[in-house]
Every structure is written in C-alpha cells, then in structure tokens.
Protein backbone atom coordinates (compact mmCIF):
# COMPACT_ATOMS: atom_id res chain seq x y z
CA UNK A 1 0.00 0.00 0.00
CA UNK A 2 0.90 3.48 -0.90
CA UNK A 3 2.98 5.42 1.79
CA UNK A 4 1.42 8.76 0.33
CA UNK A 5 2.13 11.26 3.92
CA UNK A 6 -1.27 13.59 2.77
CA UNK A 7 -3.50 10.39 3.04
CA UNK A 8 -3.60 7.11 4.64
CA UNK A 9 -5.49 4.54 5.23
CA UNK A 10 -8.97 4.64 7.48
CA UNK A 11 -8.29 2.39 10.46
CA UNK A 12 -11.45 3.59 12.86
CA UNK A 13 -15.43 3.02 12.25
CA UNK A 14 -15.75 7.11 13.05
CA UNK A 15 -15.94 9.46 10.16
CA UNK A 16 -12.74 12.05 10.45
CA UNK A 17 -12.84 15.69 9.03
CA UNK A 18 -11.61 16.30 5.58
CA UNK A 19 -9.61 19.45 6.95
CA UNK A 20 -6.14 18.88 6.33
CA UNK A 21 -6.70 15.65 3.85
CA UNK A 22 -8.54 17.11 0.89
CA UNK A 23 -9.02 21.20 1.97
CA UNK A 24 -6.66 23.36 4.56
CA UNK A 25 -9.50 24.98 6.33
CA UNK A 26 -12.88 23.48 5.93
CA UNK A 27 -14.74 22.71 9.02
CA UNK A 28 -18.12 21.13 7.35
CA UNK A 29 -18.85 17.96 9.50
CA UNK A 30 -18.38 14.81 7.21
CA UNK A 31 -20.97 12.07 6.94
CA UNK A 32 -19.53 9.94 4.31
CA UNK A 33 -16.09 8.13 3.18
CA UNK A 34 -14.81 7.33 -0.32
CA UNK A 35 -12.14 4.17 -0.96
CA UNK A 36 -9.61 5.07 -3.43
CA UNK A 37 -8.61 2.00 -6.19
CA UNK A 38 -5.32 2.55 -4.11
CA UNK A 39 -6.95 1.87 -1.02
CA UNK A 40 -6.90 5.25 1.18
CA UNK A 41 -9.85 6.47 2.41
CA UNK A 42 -11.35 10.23 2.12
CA UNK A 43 -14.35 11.81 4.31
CA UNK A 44 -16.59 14.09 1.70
CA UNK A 45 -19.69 15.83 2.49
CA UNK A 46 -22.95 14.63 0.81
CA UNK A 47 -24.90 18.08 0.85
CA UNK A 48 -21.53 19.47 -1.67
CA UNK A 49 -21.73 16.09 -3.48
CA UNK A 50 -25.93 17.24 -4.42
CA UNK A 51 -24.97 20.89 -5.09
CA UNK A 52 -22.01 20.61 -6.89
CA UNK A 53 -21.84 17.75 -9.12
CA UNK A 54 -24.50 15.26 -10.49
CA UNK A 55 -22.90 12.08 -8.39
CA UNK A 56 -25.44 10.91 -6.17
CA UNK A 57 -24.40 8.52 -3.17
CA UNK A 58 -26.33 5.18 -2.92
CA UNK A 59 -29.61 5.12 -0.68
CA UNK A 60 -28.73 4.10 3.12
CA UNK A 61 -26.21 5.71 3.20
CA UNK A 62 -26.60 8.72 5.94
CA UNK A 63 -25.11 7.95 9.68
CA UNK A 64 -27.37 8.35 12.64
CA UNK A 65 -26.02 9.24 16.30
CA UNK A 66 -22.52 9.70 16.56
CA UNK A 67 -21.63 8.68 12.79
CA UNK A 68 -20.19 5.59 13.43
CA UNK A 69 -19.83 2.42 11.24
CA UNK A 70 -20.62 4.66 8.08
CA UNK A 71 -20.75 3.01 4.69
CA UNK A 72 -17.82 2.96 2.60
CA UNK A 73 -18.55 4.23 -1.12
CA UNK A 74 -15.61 2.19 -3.58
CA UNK A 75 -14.71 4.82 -6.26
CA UNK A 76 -13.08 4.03 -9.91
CA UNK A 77 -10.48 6.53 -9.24
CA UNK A 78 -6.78 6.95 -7.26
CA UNK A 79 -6.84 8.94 -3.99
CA UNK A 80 -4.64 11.78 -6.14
CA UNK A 81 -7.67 12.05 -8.54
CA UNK A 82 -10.22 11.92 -5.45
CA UNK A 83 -8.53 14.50 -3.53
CA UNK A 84 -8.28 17.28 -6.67
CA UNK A 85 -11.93 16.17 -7.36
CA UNK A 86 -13.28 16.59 -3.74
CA UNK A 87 -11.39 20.14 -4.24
CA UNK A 88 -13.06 21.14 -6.68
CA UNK A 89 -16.63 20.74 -5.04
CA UNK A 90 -15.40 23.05 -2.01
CA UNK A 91 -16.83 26.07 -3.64
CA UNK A 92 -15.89 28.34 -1.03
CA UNK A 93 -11.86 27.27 -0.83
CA UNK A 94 -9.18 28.15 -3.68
CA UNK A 95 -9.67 25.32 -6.51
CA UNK A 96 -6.84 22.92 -6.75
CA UNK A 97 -3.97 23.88 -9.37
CA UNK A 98 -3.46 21.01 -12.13
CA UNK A 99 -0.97 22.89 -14.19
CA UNK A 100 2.01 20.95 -13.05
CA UNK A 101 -0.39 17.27 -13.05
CA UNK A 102 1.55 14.81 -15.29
CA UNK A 103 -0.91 13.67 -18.13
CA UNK A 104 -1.82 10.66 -17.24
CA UNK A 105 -3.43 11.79 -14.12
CA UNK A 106 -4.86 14.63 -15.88
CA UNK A 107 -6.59 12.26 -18.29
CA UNK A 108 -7.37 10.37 -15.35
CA UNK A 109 -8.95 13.79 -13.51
CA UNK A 110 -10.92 14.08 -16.78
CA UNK A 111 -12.38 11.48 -16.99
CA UNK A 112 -13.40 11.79 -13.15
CA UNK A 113 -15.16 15.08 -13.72
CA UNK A 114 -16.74 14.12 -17.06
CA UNK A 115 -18.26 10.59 -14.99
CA UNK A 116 -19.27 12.84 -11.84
CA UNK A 117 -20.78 16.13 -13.78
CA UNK A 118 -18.43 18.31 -12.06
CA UNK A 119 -18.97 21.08 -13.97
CA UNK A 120 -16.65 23.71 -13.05
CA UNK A 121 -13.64 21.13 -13.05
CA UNK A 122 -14.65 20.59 -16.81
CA UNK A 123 -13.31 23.40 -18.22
CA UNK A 124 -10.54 23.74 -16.25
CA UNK A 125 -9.56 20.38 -17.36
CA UNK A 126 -10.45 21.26 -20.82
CA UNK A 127 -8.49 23.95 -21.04
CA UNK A 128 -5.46 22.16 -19.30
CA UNK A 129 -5.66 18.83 -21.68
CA UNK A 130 -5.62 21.44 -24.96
CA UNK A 131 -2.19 23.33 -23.55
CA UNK A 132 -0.01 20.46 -21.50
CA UNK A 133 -1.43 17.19 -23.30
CA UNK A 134 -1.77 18.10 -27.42
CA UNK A 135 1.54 19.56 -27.53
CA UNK A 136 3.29 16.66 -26.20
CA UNK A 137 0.56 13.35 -26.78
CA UNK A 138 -1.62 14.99 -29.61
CA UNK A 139 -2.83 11.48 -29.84
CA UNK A 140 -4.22 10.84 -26.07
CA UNK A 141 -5.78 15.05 -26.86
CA UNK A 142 -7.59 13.34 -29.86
CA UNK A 143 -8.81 10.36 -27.84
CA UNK A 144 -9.76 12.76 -24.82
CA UNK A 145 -11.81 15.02 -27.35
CA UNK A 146 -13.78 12.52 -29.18
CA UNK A 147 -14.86 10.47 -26.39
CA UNK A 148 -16.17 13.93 -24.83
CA UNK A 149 -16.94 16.06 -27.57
CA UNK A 150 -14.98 18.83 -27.69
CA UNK A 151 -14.82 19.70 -31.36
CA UNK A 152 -11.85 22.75 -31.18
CA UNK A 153 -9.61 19.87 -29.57
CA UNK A 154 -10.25 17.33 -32.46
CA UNK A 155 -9.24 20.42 -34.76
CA UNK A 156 -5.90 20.70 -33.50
CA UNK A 157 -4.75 17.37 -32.78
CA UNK A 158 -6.14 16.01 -35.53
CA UNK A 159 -3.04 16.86 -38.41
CA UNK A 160 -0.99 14.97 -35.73
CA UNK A 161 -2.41 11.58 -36.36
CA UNK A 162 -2.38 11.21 -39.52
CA UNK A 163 0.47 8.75 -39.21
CA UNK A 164 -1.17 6.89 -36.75
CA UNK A 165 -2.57 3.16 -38.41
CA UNK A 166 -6.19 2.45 -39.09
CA UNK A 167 -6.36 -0.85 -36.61
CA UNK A 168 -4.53 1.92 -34.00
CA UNK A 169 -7.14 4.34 -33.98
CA UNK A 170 -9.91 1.59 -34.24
CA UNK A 171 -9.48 0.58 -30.41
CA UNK A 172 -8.45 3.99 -29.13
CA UNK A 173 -11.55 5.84 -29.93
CA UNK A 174 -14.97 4.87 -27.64
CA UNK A 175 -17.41 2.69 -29.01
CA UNK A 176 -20.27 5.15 -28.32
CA UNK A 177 -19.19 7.21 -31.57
CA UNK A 178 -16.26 4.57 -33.01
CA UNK A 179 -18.02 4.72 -36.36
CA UNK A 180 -18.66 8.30 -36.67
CA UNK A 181 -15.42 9.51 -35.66
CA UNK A 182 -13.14 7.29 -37.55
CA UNK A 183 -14.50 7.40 -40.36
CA UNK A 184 -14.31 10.92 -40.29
CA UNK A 185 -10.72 10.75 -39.40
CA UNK A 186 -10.33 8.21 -42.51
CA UNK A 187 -11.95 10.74 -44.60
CA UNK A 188 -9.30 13.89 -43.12
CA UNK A 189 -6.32 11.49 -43.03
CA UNK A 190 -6.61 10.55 -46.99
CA UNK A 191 -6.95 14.18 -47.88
CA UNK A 192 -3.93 15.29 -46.20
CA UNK A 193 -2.23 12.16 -47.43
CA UNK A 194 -3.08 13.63 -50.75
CA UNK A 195 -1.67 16.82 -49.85
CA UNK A 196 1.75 15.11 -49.00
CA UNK A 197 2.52 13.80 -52.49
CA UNK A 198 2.14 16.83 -54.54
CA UNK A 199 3.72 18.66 -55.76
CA UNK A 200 7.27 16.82 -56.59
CA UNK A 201 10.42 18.15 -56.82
CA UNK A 202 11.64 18.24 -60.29
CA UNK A 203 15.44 19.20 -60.84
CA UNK A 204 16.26 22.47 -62.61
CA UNK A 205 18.58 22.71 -65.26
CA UNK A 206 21.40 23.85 -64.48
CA UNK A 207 20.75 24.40 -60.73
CA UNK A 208 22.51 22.03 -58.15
CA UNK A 209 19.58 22.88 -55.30
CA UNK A 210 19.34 19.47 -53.25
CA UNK A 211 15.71 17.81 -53.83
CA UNK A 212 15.63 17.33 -49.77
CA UNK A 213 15.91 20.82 -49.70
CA UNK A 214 12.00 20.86 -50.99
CA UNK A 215 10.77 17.89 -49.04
CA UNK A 216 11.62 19.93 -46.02
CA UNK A 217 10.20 22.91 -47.36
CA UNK A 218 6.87 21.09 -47.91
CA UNK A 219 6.71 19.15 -45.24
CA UNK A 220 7.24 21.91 -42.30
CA UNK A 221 4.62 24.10 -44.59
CA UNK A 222 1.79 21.35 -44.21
CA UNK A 223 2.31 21.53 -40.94
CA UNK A 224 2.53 25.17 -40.00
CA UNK A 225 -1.26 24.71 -41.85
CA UNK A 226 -2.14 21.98 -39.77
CA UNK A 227 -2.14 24.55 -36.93
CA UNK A 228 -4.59 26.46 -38.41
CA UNK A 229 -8.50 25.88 -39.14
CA UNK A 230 -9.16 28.12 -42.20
CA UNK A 231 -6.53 29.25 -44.38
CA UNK A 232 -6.89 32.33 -46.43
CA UNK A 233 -4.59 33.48 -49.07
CA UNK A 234 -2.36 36.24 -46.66
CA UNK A 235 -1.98 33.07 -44.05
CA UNK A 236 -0.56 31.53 -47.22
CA UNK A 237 1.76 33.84 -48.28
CA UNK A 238 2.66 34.57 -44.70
CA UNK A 239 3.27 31.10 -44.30
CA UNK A 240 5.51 30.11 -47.45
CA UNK A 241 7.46 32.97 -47.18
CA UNK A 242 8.53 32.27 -43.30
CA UNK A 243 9.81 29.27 -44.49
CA UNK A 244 11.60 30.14 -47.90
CA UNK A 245 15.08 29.91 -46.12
CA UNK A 246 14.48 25.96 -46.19
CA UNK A 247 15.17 26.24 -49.83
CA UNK A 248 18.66 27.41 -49.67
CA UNK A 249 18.51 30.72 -51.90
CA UNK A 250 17.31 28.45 -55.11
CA UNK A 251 15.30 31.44 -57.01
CA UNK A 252 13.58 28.66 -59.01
CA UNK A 253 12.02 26.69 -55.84
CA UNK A 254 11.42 29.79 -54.39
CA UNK A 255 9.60 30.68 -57.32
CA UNK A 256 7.80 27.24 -57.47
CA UNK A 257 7.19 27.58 -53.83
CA UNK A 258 5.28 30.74 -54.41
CA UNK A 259 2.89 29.29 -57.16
CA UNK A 260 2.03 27.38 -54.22
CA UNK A 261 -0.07 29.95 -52.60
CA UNK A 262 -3.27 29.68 -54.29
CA UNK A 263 -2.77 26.00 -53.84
CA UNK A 264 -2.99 26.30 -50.15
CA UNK A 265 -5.09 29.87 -49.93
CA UNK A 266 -8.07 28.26 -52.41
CA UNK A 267 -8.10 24.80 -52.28
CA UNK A 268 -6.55 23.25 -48.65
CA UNK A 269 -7.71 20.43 -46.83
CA UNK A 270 -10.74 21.59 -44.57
CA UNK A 271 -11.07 21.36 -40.40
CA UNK A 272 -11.05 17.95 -39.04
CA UNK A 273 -15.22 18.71 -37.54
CA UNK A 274 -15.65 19.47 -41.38
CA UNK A 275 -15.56 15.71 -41.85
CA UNK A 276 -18.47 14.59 -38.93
C-alpha cells in the first residue's frame, strides 16, 4: 500500500474531518467516506456532493447518532484524482492547481469530472488537456476530445495523427461514436495524405539545389497549416514565405514555392469537424 504522507489509510469506524486531507481549512462535518482504487480512504460531504456535481451517493447511506460504522462508497479513481476532485466541489476554498499534473493523471482527472458532472472542473480540465497534453501526446488530446466532444480539440490534434494506423485508432476511440469519428478521421487522413505527395520536386537545369531541400520545405509548410483551421490566401503567403530559407537561396524553388499559394489559400484540406 501506498505510503502517500497527505492520506492514509482509514483504520477507525468514526468518520474524520476532511480538513487537512482534501481542503486546509474546511470545518463542514463529514458524513460519508470514499475508498480510493489505491486503497486510502477520504471523508466528503454529501450536501456538496448534491450541489455541486451530479454524483449521487447510494440510498442508506446517511449515519445516525454519533456517525459511526458509516458506509464505505468504492470509487473508480486513485486517492490523487479523489482528492483534486473533492477540491473542486469546495466552492468556497481556492480550486486545486493542475498545471504541473503529469498527463496521465490529468486524463485520469478528466475522466473523473466528465463521470461525476463536475462542472466547473470541466473546463478547467479542458483547457489544461488542450495546452499540456496536445503539444506533447496529440494522440491521447484526440482520444480525450472525441470520447467527450470537444470539437476545437479534435481540430488541432487532428493533423498529428495522420500517421497513426487504421487498426490503432480503431481501439483507441470509444465505441459510443467509433463509427462516426473514424471514419471521419479516414476521410481527413486521406486528404492530407493527398496533400503530401504533390507537388514533386523536379530538378532544374542547371541548378545544383538538393531535392531534400524541398521535401523539407513542404513538409514543415503542411504543418505550420495543420495549426490552423481556415486558411486564407495572406496566411498563405505569410506562411511560405517564413519558411523560404528551407530552400537554400534556389530562385527557381522559391519561385515554385510561391505558385504554391493559391494552392494552399483556395483549395486546402478543410477542419477535421468538417468531416463529422
């Protein structure tokens, strides 16, 4: 068992205070404790469980007397995820901070909040999944965004699994909206795959300008675009000429590279959501 010094394990029958375990200075009398898969145990109030999320505690569950021998509710989730999502229904103390949470107990948090219908914590976690978790696991941010919804999510991490295989995605995504989504992504992934193989490099006469010159070119061009949802033709020109340097002062694939702008401006793949 876990030696974690902020919670241990409940060894008495009477129900302690959750000041100091989950929140520094609440004095609420507890009626009700929550087993971690971990196996620590956390007091929680039911009145903040009705008013501030849509988990309901099973009937029979309320102490008489001297709240003794109170029911022990078994909950899907760590005593780390517990104790930011008990903090979160204190809404008179400072909501935990989750910037620093490594991303698999973010995802884990997630999924807490989603299951409970703690709505504040949502967002928060939203917001936190988008900025720590895409950059880094674009794949998990995918996951996370079509098993909940959030279509700005599936925008952005989208262009970053395209690589990803078919059977890969198949098991990642929920079955409540499997079908739906992957076909979709099927549908995004063979347009950018398109996208990839044109246009080739063709060598210039008399010009020694190295072909992997271009691939690079291309390649870090698709995926400044990736970035973006709708691409007009300044973002284009923008775009291709912040990355002419790749081309290694060749006026003929710098040329070629501008020709490219209507290409991208008039005709580029649309948003990921485009595709549901």
């Amino acid at each position: 068992m876990s030696s974690d010094p902020r919670a241990s394990p409940q060894t008495g029958s009477r129900i302690p205070l959750c000041r100091g375990d989950v929140c520094k200075d609440c004095t609420r009398e507890t009626d009700v404790i929550f087993e971690s898969t971990d196996g620590f145990r956390l007091a929680g109030h039911m009145k903040l469980f009705e008013s501030y999320s849509g988990f309901r505690p099973s009937a029979g569950m309320e102490v008489e007397g001297e709240r003794h021998n109170p029911e022990i509710v078994k909950m899907p989730h760590s005593v780390r995820v517990l104790r930011l999502l008990f903090q979160f229904m204190h809404h008179d103390q400072p909501q935990p901070d989750i910037q620093l949470l490594d991303s698999d107990t973010l995802k884990a948090l997630a999924d807490a909040v989603h299951m409970h219908e703690v709505f504040p914590a949502i967002q928060v976690c939203k917001l936190q999944v988008e900025f720590q978790v895409l950059p880094k696991h674009p794949l998990d941010a995918f996951v996370y965004a079509a098993k909940y919804n959030c279509i700005d999510i599936l925008d952005k991490a989208a262009i970053h699994t395209i690589d990803i295989p078919l059977e890969t995605m198949q098991k990642l995504i929920p079955s409540s909206n499997r079908d739906k989504i992957v076909y979709a992504w099927f549908q995004y992934r063979e347009r950018w795959l398109t996208a990839r193989k044109e246009p080739k490099w063709e060598q210039h006469k008399n010009s020694g300008c190295d072909p992997n010159k271009w691939t690079i070119f291309y390649y870090k061009v698709l995926k400044a675009f990736g970035d973006v949802l709708s691409i007009t033709l300044s973002d284009a020109e923008s775009t291709i000429k912040k990355h002419e340097n790749l081309l290694g002062g060749c006026e003929k694939c710098q040329l070629r590279a501008r020709s490219l702008i209507y290409q991208f401006g008039m005709e580029w793949s649309p948003p990921f959501s485009s595709f549901l």
